[in-house]
Protein backbone atom coordinates (compact mmCIF):
# COMPACT_ATOMS: atom_id res chain seq x y z
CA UNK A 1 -20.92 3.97 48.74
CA UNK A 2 -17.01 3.99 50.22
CA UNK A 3 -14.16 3.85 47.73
CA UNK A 4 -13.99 -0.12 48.52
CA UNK A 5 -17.79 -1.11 47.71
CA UNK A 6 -17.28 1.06 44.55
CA UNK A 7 -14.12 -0.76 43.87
CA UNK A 8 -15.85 -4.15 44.05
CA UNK A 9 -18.76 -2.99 41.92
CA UNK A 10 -15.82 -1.74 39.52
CA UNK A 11 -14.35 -5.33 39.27
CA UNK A 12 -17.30 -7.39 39.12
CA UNK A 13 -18.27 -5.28 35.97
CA UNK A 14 -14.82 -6.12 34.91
CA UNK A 15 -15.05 -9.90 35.11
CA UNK A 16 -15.72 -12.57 32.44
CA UNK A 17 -18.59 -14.17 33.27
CA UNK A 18 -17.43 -17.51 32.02
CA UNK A 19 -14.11 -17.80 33.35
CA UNK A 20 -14.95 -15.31 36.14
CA UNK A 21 -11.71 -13.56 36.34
CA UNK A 22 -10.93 -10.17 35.11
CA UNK A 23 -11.15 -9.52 31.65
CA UNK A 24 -8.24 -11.05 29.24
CA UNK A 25 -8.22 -9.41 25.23
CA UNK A 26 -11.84 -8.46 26.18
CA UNK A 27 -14.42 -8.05 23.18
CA UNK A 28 -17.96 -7.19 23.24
CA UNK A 29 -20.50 -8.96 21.26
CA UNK A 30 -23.52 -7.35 18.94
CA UNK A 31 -25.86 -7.56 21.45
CA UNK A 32 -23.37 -5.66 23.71
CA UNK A 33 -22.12 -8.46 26.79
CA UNK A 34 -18.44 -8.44 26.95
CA UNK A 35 -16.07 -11.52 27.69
CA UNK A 36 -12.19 -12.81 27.30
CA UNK A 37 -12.13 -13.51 23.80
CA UNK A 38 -10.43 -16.97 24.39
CA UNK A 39 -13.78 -17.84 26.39
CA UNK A 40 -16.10 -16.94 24.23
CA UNK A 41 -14.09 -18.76 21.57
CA UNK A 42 -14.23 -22.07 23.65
CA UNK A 43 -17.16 -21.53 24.19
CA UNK A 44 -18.44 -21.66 21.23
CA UNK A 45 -16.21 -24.19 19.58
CA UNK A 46 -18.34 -26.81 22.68
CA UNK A 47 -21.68 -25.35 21.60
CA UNK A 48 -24.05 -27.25 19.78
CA UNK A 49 -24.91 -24.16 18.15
CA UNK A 50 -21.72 -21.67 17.41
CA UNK A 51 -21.78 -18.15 17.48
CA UNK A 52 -24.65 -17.28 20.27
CA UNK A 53 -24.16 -15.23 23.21
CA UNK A 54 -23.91 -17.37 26.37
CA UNK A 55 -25.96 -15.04 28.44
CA UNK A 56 -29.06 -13.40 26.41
CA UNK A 57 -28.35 -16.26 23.34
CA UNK A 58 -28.58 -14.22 20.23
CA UNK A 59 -26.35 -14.93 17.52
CA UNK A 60 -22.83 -12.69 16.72
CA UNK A 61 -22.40 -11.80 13.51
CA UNK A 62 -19.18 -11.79 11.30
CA UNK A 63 -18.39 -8.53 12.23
CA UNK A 64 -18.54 -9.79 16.47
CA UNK A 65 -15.21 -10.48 18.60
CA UNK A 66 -13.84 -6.57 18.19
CA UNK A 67 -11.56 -5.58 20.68
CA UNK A 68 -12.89 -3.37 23.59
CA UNK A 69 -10.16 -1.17 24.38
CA UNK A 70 -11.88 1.04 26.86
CA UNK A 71 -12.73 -2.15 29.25
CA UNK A 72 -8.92 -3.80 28.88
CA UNK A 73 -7.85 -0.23 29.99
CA UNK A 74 -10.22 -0.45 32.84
CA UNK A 75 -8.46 -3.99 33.58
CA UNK A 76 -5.08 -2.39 33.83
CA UNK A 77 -5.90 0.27 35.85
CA UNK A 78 -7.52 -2.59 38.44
CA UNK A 79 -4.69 -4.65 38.34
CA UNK A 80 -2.16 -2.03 39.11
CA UNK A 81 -1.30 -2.48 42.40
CA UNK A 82 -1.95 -0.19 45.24
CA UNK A 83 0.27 2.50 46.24
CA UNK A 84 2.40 1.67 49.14
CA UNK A 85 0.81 3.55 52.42
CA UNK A 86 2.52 4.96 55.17
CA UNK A 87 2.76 2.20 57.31
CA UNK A 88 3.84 -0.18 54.77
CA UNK A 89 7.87 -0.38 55.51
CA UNK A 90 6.44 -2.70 57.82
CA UNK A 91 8.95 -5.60 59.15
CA UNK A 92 11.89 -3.32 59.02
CA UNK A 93 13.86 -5.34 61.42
CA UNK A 94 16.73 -4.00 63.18
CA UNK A 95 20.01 -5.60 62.78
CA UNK A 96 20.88 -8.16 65.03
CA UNK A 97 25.15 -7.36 65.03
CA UNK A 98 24.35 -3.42 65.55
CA UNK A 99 20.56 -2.79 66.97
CA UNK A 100 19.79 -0.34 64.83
CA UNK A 101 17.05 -0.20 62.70
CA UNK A 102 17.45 -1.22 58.67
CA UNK A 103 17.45 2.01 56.33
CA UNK A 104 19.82 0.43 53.89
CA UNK A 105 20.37 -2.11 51.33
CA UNK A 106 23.16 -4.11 49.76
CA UNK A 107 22.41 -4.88 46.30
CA UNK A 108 25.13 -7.12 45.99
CA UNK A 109 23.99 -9.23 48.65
CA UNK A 110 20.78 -8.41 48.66
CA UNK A 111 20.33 -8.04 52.55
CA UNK A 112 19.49 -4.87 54.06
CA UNK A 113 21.85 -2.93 56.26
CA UNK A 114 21.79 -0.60 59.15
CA UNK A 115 24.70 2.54 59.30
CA UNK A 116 26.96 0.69 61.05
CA UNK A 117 26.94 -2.41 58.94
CA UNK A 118 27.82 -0.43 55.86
CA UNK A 119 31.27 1.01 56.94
CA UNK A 120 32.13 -2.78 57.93
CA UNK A 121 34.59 -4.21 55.57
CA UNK A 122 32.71 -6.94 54.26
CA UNK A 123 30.34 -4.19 52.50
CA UNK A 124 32.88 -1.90 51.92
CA UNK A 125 33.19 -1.69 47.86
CA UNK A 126 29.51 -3.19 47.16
CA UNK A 127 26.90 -1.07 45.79
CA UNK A 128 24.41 0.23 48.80
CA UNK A 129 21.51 2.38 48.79
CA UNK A 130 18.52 3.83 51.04
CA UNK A 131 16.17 0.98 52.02
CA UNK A 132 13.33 2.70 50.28
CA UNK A 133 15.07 3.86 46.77
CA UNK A 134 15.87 0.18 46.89
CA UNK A 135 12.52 -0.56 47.58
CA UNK A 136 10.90 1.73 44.88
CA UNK A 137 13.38 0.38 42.19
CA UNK A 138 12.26 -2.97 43.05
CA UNK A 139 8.71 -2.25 42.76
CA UNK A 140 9.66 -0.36 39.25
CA UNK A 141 11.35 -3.56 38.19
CA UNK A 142 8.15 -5.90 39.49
CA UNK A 143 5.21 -3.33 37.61
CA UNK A 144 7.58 -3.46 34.00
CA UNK A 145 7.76 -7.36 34.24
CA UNK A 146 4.16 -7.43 35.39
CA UNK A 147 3.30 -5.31 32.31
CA UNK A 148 5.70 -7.08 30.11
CA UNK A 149 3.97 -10.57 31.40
CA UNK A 150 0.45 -9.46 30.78
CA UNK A 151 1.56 -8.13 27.43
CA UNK A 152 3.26 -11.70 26.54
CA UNK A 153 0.32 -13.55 27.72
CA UNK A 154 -1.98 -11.68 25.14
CA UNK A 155 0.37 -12.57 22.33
CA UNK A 156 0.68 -16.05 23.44
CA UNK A 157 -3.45 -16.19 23.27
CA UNK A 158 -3.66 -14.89 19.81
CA UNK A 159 -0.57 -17.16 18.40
CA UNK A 160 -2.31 -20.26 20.21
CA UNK A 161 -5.94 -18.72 18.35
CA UNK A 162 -3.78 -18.78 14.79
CA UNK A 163 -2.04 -22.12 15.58
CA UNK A 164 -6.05 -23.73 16.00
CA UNK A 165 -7.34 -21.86 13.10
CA UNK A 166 -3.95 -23.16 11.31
CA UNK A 167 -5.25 -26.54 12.08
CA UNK A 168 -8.15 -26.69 10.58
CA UNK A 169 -7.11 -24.92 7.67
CA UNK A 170 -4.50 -27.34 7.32
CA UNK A 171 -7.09 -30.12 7.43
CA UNK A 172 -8.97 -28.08 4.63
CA UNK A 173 -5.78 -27.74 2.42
CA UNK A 174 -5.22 -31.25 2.60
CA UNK A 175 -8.88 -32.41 1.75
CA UNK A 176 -8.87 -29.85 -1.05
CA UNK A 177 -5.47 -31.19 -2.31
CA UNK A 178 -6.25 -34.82 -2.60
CA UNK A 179 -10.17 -34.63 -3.43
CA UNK A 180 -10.08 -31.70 -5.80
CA UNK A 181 -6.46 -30.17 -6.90
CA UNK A 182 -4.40 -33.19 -7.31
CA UNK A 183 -6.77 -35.18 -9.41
CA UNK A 184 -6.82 -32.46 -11.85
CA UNK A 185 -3.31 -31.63 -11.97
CA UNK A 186 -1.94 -35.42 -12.55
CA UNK A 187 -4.39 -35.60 -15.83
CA UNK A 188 -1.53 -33.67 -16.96
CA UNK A 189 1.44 -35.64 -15.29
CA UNK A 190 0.92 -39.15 -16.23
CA UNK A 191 4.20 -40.53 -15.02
CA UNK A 192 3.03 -39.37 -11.25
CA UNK A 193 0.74 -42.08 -9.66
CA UNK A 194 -2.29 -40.65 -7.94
CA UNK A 195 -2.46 -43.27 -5.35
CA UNK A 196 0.98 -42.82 -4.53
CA UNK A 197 0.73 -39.35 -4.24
CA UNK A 198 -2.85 -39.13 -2.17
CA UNK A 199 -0.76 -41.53 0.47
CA UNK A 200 2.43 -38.71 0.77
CA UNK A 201 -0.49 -36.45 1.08
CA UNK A 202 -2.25 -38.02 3.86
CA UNK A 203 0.70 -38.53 5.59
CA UNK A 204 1.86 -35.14 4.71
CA UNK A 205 -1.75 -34.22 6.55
CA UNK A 206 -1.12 -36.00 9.62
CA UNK A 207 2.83 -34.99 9.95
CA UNK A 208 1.40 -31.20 9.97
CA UNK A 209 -1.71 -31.76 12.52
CA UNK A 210 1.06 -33.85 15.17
CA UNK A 211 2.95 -30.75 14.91
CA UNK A 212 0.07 -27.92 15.21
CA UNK A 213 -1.43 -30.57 18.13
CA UNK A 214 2.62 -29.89 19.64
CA UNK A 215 2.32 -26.13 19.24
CA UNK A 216 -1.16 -25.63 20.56
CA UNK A 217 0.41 -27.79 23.88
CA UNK A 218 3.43 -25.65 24.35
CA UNK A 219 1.72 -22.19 23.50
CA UNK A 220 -1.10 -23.30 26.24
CA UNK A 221 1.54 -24.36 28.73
CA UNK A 222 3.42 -21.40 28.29
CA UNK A 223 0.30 -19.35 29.13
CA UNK A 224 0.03 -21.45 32.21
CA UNK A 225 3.45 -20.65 33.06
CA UNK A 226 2.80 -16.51 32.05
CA UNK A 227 -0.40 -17.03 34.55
CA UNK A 228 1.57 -18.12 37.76
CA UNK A 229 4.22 -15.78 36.94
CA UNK A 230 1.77 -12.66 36.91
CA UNK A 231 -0.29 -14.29 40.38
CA UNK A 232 3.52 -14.32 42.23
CA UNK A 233 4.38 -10.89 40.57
CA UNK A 234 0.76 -9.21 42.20
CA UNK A 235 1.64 -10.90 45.35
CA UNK A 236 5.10 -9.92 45.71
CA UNK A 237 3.83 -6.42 44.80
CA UNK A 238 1.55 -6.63 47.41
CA UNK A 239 3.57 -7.41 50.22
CA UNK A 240 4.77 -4.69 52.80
CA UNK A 241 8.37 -2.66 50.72
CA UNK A 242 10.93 -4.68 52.68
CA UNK A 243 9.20 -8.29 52.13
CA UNK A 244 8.64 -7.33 48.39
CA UNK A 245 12.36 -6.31 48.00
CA UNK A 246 13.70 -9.33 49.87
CA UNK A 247 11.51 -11.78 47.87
CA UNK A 248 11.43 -9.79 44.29
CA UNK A 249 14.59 -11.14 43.06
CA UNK A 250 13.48 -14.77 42.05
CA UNK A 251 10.44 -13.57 40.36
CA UNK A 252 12.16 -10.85 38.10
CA UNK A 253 14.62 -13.55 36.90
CA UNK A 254 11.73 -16.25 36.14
CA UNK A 255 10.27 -13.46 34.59
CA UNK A 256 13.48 -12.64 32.23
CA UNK A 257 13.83 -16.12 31.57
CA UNK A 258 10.10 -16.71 30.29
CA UNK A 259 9.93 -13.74 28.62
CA UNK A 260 13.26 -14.83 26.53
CA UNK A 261 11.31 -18.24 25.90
CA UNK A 262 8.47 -17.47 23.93
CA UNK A 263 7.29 -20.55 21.48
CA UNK A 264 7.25 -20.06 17.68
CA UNK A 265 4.39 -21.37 15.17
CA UNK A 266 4.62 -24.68 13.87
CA UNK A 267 7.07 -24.90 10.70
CA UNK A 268 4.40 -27.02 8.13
CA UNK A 269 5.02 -27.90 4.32
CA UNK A 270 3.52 -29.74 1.10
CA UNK A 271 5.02 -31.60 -1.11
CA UNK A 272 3.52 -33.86 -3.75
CA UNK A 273 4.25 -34.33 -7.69
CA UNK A 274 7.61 -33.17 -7.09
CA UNK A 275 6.31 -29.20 -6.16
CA UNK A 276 6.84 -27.43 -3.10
CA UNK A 277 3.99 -26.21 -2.08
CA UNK A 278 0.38 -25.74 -2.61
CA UNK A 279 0.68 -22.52 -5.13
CA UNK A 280 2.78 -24.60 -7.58
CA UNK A 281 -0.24 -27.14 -7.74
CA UNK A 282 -2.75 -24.20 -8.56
CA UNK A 283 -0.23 -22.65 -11.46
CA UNK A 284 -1.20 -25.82 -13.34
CA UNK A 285 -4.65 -24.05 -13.84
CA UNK A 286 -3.62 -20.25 -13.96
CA UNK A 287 -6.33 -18.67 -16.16
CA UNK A 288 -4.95 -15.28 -18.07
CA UNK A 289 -7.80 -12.61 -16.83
CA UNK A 290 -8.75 -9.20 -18.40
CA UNK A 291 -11.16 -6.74 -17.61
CA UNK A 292 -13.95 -5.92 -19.76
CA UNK A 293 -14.14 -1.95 -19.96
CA UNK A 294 -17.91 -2.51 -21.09
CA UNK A 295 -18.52 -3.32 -17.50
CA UNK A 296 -16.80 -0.44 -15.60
CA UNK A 297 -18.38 2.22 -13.90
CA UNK A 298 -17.48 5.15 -15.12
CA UNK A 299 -15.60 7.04 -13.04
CA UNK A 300 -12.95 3.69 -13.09
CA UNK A 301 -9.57 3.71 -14.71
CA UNK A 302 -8.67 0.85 -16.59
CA UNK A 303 -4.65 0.59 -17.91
CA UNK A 304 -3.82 0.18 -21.21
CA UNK A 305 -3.78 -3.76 -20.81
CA UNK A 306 -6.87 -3.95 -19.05
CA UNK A 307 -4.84 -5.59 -16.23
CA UNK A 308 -5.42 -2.98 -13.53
CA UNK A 309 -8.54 -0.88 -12.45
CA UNK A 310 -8.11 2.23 -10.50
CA UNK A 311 -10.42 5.35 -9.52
CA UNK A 312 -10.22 8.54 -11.32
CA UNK A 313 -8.38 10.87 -9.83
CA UNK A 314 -11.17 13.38 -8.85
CA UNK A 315 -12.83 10.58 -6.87
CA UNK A 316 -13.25 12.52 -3.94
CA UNK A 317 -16.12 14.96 -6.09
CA UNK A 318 -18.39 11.80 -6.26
CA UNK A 319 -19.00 11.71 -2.25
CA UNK A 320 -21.71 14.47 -2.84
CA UNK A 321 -23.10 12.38 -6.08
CA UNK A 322 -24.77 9.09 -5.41
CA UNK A 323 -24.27 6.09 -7.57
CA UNK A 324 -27.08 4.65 -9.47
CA UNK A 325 -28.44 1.77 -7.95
CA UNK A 326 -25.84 -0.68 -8.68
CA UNK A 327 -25.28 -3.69 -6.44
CA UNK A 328 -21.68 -3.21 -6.56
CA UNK A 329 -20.28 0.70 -7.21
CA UNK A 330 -16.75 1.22 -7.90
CA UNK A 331 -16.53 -2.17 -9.70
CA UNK A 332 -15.49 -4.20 -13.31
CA UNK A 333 -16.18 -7.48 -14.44
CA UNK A 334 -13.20 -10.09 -15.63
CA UNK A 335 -13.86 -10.36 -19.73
CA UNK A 336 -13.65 -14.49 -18.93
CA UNK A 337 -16.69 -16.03 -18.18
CA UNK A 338 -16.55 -19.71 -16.99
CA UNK A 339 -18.93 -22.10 -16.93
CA UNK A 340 -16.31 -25.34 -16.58
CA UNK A 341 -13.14 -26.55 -15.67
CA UNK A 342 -10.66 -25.34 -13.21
CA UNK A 343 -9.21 -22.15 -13.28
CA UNK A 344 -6.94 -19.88 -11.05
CA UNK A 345 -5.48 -16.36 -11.13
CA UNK A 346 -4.06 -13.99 -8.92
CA UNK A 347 -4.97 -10.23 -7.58
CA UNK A 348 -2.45 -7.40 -5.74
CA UNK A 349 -4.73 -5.55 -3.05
CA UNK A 350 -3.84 -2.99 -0.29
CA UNK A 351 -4.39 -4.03 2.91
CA UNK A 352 -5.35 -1.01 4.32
CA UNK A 353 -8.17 -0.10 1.50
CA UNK A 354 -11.75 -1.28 1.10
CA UNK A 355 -11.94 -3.88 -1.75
CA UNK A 356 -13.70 -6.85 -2.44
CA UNK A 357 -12.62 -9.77 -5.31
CA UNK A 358 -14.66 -12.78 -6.11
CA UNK A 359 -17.04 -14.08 -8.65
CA UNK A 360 -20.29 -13.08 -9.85
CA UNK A 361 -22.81 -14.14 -11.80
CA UNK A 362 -25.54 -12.19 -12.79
CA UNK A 363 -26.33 -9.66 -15.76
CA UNK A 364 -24.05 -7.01 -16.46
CA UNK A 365 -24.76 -5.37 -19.83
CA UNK A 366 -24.44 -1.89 -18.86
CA UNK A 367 -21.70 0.23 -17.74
CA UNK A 368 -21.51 -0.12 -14.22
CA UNK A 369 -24.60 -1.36 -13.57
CA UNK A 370 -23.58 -4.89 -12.41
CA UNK A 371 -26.26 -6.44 -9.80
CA UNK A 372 -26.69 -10.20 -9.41
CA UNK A 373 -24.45 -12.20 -6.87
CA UNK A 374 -21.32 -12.82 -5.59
CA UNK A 375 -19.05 -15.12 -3.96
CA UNK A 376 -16.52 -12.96 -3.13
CA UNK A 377 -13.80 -11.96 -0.30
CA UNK A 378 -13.85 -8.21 1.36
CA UNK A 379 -11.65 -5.79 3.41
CA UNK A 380 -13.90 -3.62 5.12
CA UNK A 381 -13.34 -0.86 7.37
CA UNK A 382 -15.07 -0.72 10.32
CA UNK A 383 -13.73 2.73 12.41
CA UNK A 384 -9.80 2.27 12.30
CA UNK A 385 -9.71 -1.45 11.86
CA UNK A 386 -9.09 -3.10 8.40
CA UNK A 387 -11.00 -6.99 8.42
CA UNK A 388 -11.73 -9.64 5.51
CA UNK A 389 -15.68 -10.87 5.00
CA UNK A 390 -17.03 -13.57 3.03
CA UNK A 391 -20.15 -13.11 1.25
CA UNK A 392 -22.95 -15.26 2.17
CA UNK A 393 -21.76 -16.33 5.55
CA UNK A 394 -21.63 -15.92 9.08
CA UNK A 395 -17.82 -17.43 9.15
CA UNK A 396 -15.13 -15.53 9.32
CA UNK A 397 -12.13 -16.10 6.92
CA UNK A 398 -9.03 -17.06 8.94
CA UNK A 399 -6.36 -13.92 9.69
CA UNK A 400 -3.27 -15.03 8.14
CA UNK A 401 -1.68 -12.23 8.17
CA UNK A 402 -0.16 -9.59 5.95
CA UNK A 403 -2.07 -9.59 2.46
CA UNK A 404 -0.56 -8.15 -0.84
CA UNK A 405 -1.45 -11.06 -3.18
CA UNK A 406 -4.75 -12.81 -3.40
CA UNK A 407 -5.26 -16.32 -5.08
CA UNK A 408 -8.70 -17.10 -6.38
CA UNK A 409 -9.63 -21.33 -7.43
CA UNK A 410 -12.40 -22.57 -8.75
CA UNK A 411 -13.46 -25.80 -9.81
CA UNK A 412 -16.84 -25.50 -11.93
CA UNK A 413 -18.11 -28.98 -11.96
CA UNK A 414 -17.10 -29.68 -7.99
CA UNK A 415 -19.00 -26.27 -7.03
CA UNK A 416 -15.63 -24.93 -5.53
CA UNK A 417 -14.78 -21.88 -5.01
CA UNK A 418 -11.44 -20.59 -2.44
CA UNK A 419 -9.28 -18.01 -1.77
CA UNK A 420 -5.54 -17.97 -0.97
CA UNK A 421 -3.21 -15.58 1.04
CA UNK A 422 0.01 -15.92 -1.49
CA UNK A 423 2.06 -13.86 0.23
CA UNK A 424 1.78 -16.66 3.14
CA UNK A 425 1.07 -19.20 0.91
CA UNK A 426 -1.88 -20.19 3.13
CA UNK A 427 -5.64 -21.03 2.36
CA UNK A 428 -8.24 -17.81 4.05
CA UNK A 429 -11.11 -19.43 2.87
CA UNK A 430 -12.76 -22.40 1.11
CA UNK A 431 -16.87 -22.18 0.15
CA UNK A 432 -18.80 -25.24 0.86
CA UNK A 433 -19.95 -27.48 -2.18
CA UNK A 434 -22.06 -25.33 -4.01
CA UNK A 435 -23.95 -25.69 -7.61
CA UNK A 436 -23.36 -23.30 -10.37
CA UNK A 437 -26.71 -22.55 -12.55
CA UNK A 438 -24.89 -20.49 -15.01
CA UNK A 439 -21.12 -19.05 -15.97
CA UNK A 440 -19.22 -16.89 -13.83
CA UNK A 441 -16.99 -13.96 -14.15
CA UNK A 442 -14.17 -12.52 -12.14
CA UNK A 443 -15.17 -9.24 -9.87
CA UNK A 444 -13.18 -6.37 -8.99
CA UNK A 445 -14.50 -3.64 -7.07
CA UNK A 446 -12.87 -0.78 -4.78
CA UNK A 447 -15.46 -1.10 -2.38
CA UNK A 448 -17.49 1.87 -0.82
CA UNK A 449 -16.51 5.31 -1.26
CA UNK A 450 -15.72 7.16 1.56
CA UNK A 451 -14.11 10.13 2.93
CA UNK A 452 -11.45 8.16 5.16
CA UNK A 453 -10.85 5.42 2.62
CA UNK A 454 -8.98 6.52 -0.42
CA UNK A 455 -9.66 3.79 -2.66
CA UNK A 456 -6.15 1.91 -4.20
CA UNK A 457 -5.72 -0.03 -7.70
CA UNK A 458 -6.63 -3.51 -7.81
CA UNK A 459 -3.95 -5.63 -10.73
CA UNK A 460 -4.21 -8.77 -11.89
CA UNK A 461 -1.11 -10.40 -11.40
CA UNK A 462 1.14 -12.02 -13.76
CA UNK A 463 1.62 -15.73 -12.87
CA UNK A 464 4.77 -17.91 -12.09
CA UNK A 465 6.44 -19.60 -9.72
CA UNK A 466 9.12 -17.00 -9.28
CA UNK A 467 5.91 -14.06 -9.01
């Protein structure tokens, strides 16, 4: 096989097999076939069923869609152009004035230049090099704004993913505030009119999905615009050293301009009963949570308050001890158990730890021994990478980026249950309708114990609108 048949073979294991180009932000499923992660995205958001592979059809599970870094290093290294051969100074004209061959350039006039031309007056004080340092910065200049294009175009894909997940969760913030929060919280405002209010909301609803719809258009035209930058960039690469430094300038400066013109995420707000914002609303049903030390494993840390759980300090001992047989090690139940009404409350977490928060309901007499069920949110840690997972579901909970503060809602009777990013003041994740059998209690574990994973103090916060 010569270097060009293996080169082909190369590329074609390289290439989406849905959009049929070379991998973009390429991510490999659990049955192992990779693709762009915005096709497999579409892909499934036009499927009648979601989440199955489009070649062998077996379904991805929540923890599908991680990055494959080894393939989108493969993809760089093919789409680095070739190395310039010997030959390639091709159409080095002479000049017509002197009939001499070109061997330098004018960077102020961008022309190139034989020796006589440069003791001439008109060049005299401009800024003139050898024709193929000239050449070499050029192609420099054309590889960094390649790079810096290809590197643009990924964050364009991922702001355009958040600005669709953004719209749906808006459409989910706005059925949850007329249908479940704001009934509840004008029982207690009785000068605010509910019909009034549901009507600012809707409109309110619509305002924000015009201006996500806007966003998505501009952050997908943009990519259009990144896409037939980085096709005239690999041409112009491509061409012989004097044709790519004669034609190189108007690409670098669309590429300076674009790069300077990147489009920022819609700019969406609530407002209703006079509040400003969704968190406000859920304040009106902030429950004061403690833990119960009768439900702590052992080897937890509870502070004097019984506001905040930690792990001994000699944690690292119990890797070569298992736990019992607990459903949930490392973990302590709220002292509240609900079985009405609406309540919220607030948790700090650390990002970059395993933890999961939720509810539960099940028994939980003994000390650390709590097994039943949960509906509850998770980091995990899966090899480097920190990610959230819902319980019971396939769905992922939306990224919304950095995560110090966690809101948790629920609304018995309705069978609600969601979970808030307060530090964005966003919704993650809402359950569907579900029906409670029995009362629930706040969960708090530190997740699995491992040797990479120092586990970090969970705290229930204090709550206000200044917190």
């Amino acid at each position: 096989m010569d270097i060009s048949e293996l080169a082909e073979k190369l590329r074609s294991e390289l290439t989406c097999s849905i959009c049929l180009d070379l991998f973009t932000q390429a991510v490999t499923l659990e049955c192992g076939h990779n693709f762009c992660r915005e096709c497999i995205l579409q892909s499934w958001q036009q499927a009648l069923v979601p989440r199955l592979c489009p070649l062998c059809k077996t379904r991805s599970g929540p923890r599908g869609l991680k990055p494959t870094w080894a393939l989108e290093g493969l993809v760089s290294i093919m789409r680095q152009p070739r190395p310039p051969g010997p030959r390639e100074m091709g159409g080095q004209a002479t000049c017509g004035q002197h009939a001499a061959m070109h061997k330098l350039f004018c960077e102020d006039d961008h022309l190139p230049l034989c020796a006589s031309c440069v003791l001439s007056q008109e060049h005299k004080a401009h800024q003139v090099y050898p024709l193929e340092e000239s050449a070499q910065t050029c192609r420099g200049q054309l590889q960094e704004a390649l790079g810096s294009a290809w590197a643009r175009e990924r964050e364009a894909h991922v702001l355009l993913e958040q600005e669709r997940g953004r719209r749906l969760r808006c459409r989910m913030e706005g059925l949850l505030l007329k249908r479940l929060i704001l009934p509840q919280y004008l029982k207690t405002q009785p000068a605010w009119k509910q019909g009034k209010q549901q009507d600012l909301l809707d409109r309110q609803n619509r305002r924000n999905a015009k201006r996500l719809r806007a966003s998505e258009a501009s952050i997908s035209s943009y990519i259009q615009s990144l896409r037939k930058l980085t096709e005239e960039l690999q041409k112009t690469l491509e061409q012989p050293l004097l044709q790519m430094l004669l034609g190189g300038r108007s690409p670098l400066q669309r590429s300076r301009e674009l790069l300077l013109s990147c489009p920022q995420p819609a700019a969406l707000s609530w407002t209703v009963c006079g509040t400003s914002g969704m968190r406000e609303l859920l304040l009106a049903f902030q429950s004061h949570i403690s833990l119960d030390p009768g439900t702590a494993y052992s080897h937890l840390i509870l502070s004097a308050d019984l506001k905040s759980v930690s792990l001994a300090s000699n944690w690292w001992e119990l890797l070569a001890n298992p736990q019992g047989a607990t459903d949930y090690p490392f973990s302590v139940l709220g002292a509240q158990s609900f079985t009405s009404g609406t309540h919220y409350w607030e948790v700090e977490v650390v990002s970059q730890t395993e933890w999961e928060v939720g509810l539960w309901a099940g028994p939980g007499d003994g000390q650390g021994d709590i097994q039943g069920d949960a509906l509850s949110l998770a980091c995990l840690k899966t090899g480097d990478q920190f990610s959230l997972w819902i319980s019971h579901t396939t769905e992922e909970p939306e990224q919304t980026g950095p995560l110090h503060r966690l809101g948790i809602f629920l609304h018995y009777e309705a069978g609600h249950v969601s979970f808030y990013n307060v530090t964005q003041g966003c919704l993650i994740y809402a359950f569907p309708p579900l029906t409670f059998q029995g009362p629930l209690r706040p969960l708090f574990s530190l997740g699995v114990l491992q040797e990479d994973n120092q586990p970090s103090a969970l705290t229930i916060s204090p709550l206000s609108p200044q917190s």
